[in-house]
Protein backbone atom coordinates (compact mmCIF):
# COMPACT_ATOMS: atom_id res chain seq x y z
CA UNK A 1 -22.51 18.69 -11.91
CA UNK A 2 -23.24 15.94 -14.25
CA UNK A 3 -26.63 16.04 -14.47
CA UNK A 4 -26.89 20.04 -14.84
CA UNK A 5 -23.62 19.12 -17.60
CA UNK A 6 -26.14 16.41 -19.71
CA UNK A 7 -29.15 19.38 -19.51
CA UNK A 8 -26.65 22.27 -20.68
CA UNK A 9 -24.98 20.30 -23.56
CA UNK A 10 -21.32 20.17 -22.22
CA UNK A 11 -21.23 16.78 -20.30
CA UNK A 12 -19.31 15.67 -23.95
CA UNK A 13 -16.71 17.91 -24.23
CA UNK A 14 -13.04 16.24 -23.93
CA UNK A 15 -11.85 16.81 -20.18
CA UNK A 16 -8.42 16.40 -18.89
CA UNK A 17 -8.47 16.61 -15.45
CA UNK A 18 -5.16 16.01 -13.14
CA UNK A 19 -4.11 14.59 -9.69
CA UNK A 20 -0.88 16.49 -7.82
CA UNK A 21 0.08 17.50 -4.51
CA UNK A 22 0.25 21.33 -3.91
CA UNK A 23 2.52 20.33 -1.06
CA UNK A 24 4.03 17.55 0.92
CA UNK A 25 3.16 16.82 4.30
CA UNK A 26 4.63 18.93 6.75
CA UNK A 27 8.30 18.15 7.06
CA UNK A 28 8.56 15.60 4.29
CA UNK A 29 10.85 15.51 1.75
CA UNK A 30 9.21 12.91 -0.59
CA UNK A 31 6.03 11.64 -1.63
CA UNK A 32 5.44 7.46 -2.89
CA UNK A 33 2.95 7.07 -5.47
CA UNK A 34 1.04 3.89 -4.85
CA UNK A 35 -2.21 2.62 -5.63
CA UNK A 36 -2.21 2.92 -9.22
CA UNK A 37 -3.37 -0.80 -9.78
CA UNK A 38 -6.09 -0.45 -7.44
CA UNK A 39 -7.12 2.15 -9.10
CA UNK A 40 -6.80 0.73 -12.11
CA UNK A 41 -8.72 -2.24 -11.17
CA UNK A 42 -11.63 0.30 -9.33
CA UNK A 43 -12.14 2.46 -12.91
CA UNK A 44 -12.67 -0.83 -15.05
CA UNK A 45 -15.34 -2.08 -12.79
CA UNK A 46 -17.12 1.46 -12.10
CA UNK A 47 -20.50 0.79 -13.00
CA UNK A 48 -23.80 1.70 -11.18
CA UNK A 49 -26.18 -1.32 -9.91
CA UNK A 50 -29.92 -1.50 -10.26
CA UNK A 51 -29.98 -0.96 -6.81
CA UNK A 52 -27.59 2.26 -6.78
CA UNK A 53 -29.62 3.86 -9.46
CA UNK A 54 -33.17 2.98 -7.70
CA UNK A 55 -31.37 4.59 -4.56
CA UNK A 56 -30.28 7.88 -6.75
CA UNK A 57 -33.86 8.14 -8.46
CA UNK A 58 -35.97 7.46 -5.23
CA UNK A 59 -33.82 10.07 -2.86
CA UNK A 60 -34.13 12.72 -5.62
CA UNK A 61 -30.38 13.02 -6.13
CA UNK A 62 -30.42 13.11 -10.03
CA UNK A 63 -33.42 13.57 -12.83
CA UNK A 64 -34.17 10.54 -14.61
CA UNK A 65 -31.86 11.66 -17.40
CA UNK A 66 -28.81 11.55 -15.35
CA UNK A 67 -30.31 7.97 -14.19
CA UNK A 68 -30.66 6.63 -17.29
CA UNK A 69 -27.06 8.16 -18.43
CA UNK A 70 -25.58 6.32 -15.56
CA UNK A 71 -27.13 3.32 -16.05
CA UNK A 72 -25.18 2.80 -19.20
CA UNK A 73 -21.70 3.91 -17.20
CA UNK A 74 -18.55 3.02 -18.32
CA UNK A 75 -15.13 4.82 -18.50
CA UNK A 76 -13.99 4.88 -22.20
CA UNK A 77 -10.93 7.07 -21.75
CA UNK A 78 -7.27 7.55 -21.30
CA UNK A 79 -5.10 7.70 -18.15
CA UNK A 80 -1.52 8.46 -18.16
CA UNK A 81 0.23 8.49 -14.71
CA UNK A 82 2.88 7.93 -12.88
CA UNK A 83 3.93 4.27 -12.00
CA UNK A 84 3.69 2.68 -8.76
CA UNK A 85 6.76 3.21 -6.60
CA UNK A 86 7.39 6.63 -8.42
CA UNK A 87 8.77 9.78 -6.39
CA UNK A 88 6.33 12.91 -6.58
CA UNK A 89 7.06 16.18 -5.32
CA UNK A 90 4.73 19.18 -5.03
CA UNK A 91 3.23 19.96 -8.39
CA UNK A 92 4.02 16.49 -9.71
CA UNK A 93 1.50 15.76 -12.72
CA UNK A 94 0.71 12.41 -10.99
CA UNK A 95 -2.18 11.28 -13.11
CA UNK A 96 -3.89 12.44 -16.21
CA UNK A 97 -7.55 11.45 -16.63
CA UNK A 98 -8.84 12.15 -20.22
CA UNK A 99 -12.71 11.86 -21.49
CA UNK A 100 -16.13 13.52 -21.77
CA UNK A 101 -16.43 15.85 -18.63
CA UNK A 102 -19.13 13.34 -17.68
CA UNK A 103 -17.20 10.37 -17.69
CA UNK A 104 -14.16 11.75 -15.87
CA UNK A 105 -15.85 13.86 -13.14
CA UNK A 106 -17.54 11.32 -11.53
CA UNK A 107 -14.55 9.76 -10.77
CA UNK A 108 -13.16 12.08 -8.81
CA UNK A 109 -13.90 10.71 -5.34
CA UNK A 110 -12.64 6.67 -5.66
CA UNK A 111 -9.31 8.11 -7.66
CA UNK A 112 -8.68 10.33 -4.88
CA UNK A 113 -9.75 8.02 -2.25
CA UNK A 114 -7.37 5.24 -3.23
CA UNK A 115 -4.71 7.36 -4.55
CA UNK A 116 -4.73 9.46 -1.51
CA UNK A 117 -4.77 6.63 0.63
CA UNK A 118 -2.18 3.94 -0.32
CA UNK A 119 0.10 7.00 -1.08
CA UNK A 120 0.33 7.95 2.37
CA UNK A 121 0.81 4.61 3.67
CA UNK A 122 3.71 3.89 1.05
CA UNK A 123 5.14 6.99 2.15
CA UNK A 124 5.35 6.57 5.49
CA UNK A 125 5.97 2.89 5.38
CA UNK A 126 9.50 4.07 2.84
CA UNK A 127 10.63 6.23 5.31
CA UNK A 128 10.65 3.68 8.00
CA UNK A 129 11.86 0.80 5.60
CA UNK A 130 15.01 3.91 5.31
CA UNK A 131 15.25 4.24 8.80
CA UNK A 132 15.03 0.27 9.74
CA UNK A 133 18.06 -0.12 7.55
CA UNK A 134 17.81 -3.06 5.51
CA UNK A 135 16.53 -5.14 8.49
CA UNK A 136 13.22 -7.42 8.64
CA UNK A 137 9.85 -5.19 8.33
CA UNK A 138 6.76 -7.00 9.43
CA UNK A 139 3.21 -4.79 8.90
CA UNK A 140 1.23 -5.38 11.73
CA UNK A 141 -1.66 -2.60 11.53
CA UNK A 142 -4.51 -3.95 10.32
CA UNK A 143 -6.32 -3.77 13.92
CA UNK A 144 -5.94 -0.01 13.92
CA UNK A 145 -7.69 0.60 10.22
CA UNK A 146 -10.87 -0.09 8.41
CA UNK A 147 -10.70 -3.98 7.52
CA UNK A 148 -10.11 -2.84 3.82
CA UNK A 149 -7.78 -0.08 4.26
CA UNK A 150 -6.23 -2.48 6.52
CA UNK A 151 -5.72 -5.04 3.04
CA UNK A 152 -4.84 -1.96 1.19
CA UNK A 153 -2.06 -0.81 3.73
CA UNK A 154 -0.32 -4.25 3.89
CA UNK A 155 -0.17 -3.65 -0.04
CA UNK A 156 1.02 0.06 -0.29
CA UNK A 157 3.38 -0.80 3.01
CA UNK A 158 4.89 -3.97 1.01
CA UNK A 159 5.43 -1.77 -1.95
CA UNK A 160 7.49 0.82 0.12
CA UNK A 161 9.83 -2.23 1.05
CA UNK A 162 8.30 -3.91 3.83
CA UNK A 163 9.12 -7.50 4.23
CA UNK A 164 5.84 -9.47 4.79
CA UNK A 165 2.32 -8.49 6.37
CA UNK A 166 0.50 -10.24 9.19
CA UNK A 167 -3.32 -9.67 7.18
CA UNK A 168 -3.91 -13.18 5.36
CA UNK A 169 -5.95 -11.51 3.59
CA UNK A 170 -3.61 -9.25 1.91
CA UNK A 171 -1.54 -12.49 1.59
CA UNK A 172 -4.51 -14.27 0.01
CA UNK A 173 -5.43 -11.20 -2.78
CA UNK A 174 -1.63 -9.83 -3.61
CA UNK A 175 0.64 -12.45 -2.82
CA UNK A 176 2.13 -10.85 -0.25
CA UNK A 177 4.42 -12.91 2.36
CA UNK A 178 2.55 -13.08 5.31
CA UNK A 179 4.76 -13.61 8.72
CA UNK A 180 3.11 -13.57 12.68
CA UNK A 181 2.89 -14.26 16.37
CA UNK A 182 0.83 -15.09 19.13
CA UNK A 183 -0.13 -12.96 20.91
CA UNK A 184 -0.12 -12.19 25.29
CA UNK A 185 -4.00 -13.63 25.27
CA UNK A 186 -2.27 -17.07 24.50
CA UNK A 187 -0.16 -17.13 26.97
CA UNK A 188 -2.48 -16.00 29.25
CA UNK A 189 -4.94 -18.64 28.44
CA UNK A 190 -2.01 -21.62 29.58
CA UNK A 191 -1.96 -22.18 33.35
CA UNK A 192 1.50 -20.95 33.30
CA UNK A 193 4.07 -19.02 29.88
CA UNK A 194 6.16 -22.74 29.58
CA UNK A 195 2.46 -24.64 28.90
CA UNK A 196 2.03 -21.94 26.50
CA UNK A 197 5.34 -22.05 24.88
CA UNK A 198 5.57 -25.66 24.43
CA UNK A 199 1.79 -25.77 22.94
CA UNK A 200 3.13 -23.60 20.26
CA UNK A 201 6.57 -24.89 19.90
CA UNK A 202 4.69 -28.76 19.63
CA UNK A 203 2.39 -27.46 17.07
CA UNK A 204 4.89 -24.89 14.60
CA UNK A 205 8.10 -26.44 15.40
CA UNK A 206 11.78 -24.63 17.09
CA UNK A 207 11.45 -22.32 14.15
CA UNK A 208 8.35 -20.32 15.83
CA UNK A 209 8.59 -16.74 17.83
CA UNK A 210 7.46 -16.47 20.56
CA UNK A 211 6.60 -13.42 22.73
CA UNK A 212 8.45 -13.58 25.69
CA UNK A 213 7.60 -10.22 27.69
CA UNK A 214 3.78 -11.37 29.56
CA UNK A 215 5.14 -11.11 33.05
CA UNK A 216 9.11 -11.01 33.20
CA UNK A 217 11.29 -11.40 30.11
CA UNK A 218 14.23 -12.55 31.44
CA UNK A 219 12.16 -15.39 32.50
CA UNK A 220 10.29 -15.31 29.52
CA UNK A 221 13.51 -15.66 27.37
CA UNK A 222 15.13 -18.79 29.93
CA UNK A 223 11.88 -20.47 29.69
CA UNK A 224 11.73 -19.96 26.08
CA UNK A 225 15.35 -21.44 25.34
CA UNK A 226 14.37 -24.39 27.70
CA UNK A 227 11.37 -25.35 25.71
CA UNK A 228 12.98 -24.97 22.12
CA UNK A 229 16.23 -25.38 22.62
CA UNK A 230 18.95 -23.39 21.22
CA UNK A 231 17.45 -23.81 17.38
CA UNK A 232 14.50 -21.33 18.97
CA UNK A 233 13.41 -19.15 15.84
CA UNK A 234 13.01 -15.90 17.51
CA UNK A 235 11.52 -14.13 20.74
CA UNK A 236 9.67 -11.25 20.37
CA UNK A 237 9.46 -8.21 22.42
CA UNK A 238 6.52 -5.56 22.51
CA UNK A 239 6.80 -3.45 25.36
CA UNK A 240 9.43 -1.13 27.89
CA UNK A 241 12.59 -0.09 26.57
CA UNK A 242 13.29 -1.92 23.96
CA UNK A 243 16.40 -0.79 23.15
CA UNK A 244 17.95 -2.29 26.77
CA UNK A 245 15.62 -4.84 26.83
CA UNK A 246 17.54 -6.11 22.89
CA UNK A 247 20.70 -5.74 24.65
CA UNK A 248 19.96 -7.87 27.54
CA UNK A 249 18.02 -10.10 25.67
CA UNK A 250 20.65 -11.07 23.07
CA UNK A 251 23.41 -11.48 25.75
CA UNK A 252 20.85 -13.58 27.44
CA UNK A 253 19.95 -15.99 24.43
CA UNK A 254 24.24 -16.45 23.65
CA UNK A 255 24.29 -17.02 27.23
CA UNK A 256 21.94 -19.94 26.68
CA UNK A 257 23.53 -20.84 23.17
CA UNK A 258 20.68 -19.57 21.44
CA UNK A 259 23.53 -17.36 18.94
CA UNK A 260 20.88 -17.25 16.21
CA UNK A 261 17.65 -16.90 17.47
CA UNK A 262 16.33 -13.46 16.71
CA UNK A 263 15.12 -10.69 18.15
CA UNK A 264 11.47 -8.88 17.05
CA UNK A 265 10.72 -5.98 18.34
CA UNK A 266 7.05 -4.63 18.06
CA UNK A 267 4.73 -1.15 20.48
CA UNK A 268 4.23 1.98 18.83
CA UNK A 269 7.32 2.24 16.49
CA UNK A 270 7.75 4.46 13.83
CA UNK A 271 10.52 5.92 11.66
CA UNK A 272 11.91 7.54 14.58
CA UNK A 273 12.02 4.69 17.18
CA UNK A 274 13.48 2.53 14.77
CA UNK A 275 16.10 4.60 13.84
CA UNK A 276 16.55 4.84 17.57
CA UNK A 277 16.61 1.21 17.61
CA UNK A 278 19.30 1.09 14.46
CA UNK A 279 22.17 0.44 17.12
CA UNK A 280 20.90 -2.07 18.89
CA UNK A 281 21.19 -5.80 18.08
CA UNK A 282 17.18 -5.77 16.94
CA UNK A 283 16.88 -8.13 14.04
CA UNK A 284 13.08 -7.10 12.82
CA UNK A 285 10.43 -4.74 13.74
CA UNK A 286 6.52 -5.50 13.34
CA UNK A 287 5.15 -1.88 12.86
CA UNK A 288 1.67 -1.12 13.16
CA UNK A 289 -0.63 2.03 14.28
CA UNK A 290 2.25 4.40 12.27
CA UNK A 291 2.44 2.89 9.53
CA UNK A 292 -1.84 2.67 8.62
CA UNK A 293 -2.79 5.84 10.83
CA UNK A 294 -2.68 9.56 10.20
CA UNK A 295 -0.49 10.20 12.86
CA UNK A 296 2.10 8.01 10.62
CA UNK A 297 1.20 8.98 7.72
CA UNK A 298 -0.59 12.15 7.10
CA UNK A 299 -2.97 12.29 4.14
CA UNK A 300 -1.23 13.24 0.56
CA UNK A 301 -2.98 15.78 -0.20
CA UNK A 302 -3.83 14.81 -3.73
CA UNK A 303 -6.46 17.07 -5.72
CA UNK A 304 -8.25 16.25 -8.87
CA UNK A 305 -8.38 19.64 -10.95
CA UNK A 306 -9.98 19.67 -14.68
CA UNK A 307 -6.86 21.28 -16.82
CA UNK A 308 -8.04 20.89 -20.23
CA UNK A 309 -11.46 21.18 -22.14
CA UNK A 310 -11.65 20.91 -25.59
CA UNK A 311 -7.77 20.69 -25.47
CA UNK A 312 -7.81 24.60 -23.97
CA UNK A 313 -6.22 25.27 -20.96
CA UNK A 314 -8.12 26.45 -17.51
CA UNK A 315 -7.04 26.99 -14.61
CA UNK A 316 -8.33 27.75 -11.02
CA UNK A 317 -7.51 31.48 -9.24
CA UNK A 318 -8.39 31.11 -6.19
CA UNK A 319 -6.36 32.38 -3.84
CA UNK A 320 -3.94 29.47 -2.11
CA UNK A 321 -5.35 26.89 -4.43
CA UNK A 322 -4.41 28.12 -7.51
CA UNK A 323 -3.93 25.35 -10.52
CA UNK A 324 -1.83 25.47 -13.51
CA UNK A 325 -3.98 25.31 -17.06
CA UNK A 326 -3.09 22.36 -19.33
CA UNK A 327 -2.33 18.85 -19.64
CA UNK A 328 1.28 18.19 -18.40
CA UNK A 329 4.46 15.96 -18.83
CA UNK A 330 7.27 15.89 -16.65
CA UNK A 331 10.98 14.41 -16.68
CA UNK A 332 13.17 13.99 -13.94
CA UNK A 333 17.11 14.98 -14.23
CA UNK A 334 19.51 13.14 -13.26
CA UNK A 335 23.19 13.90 -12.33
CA UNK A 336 25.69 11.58 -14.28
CA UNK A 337 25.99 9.79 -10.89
CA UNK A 338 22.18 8.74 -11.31
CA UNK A 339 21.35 11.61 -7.84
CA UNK A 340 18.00 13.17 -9.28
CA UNK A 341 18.51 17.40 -9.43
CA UNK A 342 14.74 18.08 -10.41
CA UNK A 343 11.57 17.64 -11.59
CA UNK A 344 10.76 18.89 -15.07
CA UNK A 345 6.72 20.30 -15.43
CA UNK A 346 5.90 20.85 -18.82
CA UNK A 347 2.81 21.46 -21.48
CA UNK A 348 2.27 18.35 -23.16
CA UNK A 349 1.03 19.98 -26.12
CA UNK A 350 3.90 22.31 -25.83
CA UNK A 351 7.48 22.57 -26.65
CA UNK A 352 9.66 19.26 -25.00
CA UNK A 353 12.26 20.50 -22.84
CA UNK A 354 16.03 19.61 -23.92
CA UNK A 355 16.23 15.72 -22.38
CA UNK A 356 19.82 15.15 -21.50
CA UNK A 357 21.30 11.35 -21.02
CA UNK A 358 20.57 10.56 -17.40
CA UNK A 359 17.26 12.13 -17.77
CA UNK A 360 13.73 9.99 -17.26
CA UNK A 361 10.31 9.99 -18.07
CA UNK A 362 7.74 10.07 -15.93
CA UNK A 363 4.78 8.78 -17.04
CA UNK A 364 3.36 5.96 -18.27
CA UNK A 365 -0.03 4.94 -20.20
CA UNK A 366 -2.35 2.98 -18.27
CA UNK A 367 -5.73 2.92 -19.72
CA UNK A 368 -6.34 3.30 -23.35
CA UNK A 369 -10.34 3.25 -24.54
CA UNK A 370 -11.01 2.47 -20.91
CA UNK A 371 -8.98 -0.84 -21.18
CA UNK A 372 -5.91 -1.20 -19.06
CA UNK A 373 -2.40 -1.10 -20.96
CA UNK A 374 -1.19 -4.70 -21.22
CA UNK A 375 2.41 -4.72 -19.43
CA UNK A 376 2.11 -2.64 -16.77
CA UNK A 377 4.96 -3.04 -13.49
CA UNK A 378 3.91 -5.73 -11.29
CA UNK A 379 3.94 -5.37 -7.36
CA UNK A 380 7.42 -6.69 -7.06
CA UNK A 381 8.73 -4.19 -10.06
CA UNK A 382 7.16 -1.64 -8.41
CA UNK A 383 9.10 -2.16 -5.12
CA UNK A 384 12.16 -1.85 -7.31
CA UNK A 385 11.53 0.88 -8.67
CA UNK A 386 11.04 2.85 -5.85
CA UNK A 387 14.15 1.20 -4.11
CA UNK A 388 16.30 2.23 -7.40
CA UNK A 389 14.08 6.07 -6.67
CA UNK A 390 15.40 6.43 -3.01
CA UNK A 391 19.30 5.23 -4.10
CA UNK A 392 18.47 8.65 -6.44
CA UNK A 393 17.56 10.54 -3.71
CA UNK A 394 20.18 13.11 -2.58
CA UNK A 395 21.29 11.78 0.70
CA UNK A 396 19.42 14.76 2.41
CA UNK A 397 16.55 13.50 1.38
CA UNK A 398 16.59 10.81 3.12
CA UNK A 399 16.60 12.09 6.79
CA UNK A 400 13.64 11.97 8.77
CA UNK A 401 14.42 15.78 10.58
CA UNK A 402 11.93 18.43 8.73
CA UNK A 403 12.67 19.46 5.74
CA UNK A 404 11.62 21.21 2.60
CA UNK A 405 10.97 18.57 -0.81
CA UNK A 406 14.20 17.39 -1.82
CA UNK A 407 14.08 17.17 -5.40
CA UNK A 408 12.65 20.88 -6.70
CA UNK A 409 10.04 20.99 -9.44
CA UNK A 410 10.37 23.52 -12.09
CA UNK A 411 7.27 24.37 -14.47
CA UNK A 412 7.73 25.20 -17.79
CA UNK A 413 5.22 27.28 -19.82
């Protein structure tokens, strides 16, 4: 495309091209914007290498033309969008790219990519932060992702309201808390679970958890309380029932005097085991596969459609995939109560819809002249901001049964 667009004579005309959803997953309700500062960060260092373009020219990919266009690559537009830890709903403008057609299409594949990404994990990772009811969330999943999508999901799933991350690494680049525990291949490596247990208690102090369930966790837990004594951080389960297992093992630690050592919980949750698990006297949950895999949290579904050339509106016909022609605002409605009613599609060139009181803007600017807006919400805003967004959310919304998108978005023309 761009290097039949630099031969033709239209690779300069202005481009707006959008991100949305044409629908949520199946069965949810709400979608999380995240990865916006990624992003962010991605588009001010997208540049081609000496080495990319030699690979380009030698495998016949683009004319020397194209090469010598990219070689001088650098985003010099506009993006609007909305903020990390925003709502979206189907149709939900969620980013606005503006430049040259050849400047914005080739960056169609790493705005998708993260966008598409770290929204699913936020999403998924909200609804369980819902479900686990205000209790301890440890992300635990980077084993069962690519090692940087498993940096990325500690990010999105701290943004969605986790509590800390296990990945150091994550720790190390975002300054997110970082929280662990050993794991059965230390105990295993001890003659017997007590060596074990007091090698770690000796070396991290009563405050440690340690994972009690190797061979018998009843044992496990006595053992445990012998070593540490009753100031024993927590124990941590990861496998059977572990909603009888929290039962016995609390009575079981007051038994021993151990009133305030905790209780983890970790195997294969997700939203639904841990709102299974909302009864019982668990005091945090380290969540992994769900919360970084597909099966967790299905893709977005995010598109990147060109709107807007030469500030006319196009739009796409084909059947099922059908876009809507122009660049776009949006506003969400509020009740008086602060419970969000709809979402409020509009041209931005056109007229503004009537903004009541309680009513809210959507988007943001982020990149002006290819330079990031100074300002923009930090991580910890961001979680905020989509804790403040769920509090918004009629309470429907926020069950994890199937259900059609909450919060209904109405275009205007």
């Amino acid at each position: 495309m761009l290097a039949s667009a630099l031969r033709d004579g239209t690779a300069e005309r202005r481009c707006v091209f959008e991100v949305f959803a044409r629908h949520l997953p199946d069965g949810r309700r709400y979608g999380v914007v995240a990865g916006t500062e990624r992003l962010i960060r991605a588009l001010e260092n997208f540049r081609f290498t000496e080495a990319e373009l030699d690979r380009l020219g030698k495998s016949g990919v683009v004319d020397d033309n194209t090469l010598r266009w990219l070689a001088d690559y650098r985003f010099r537009g506009d993006v609007d969008g909305y903020p990390e830890g925003e709502l979206y709903f189907p149709g939900s403008p969620i980013l606005a790219v503006e430049g040259t057609f050849a400047e914005a299409v080739v960056l169609e594949t790493i705005t998708l990519s993260i966008l598409n990404h770290d929204s699913a994990i936020a999403s998924a990772a909200a609804r369980m932060v819902s479900a686990a009811n205000g209790r301890r969330m440890i992300e635990m999943g980077s084993r069962r992702a690519h090692e940087e999508a498993g940096v990325a999901s500690a990010r999105a799933a701290y943004l969605a309201g986790f509590t800390a991350t296990s990945n150091l690494e994550a720790g190390r680049r975002y300054g997110i808390p970082t929280a662990g525990t050993s794991a059965h291949a230390f105990v295993l490596l001890h003659d017997d679970e007590e060596a074990a247990f007091r090698s770690q208690v000796t070396t991290l102090g009563r405050q440690t958890t340690l994972l009690v369930d190797t061979y018998d966790i009843t044992a496990g837990i006595e053992r445990a309380v012998r070593v540490a004594g009753p100031e024993l951080g927590a124990v941590r389960i990861d496998s059977g029932d572990l909603g009888v297992l929290a039962r016995q093992a609390r009575e079981q630690l007051d038994t021993l005097g151990a009133r305030n050592t905790k209780i983890v919980v970790s195997g294969d949750l997700d939203e639904f085991a841990i709102a299974a698990l909302r009864a019982e006297p668990v005091d945090a949950y380290g969540v992994g596969t769900a919360v970084v895999t597909g099966s967790g949290a299905p893709t977005a579904g995010m598109v990147y459609k060109l709107v807007e050339v030469d500030e006319r509106p196009v739009a796409k016909r084909s059947s099922h995939k059908e876009s809507k022609g122009g660049r776009k605002a949006a506003l969400r409605r509020h009740k008086p109560t602060g419970t969000a009613i709809e979402e409020v599609v509009y041209r931005a060139a056109g007229p503004r819809p009537e903004r009541g009181e309680h009513d809210r803007d959507l988007q943001i600017p982020l990149i002006r002249g290819g330079q990031r807006v100074s300002g923009l919400p930090t991580l910890e805003e961001s979680r905020e901001r989509l804790r403040r967004g769920l509090v918004s959310v009629p309470w429907e919304g926020l069950k994890l049964s199937h259900g059609e998108p909450v919060i209904p978005t109405v275009f205007i023309t």
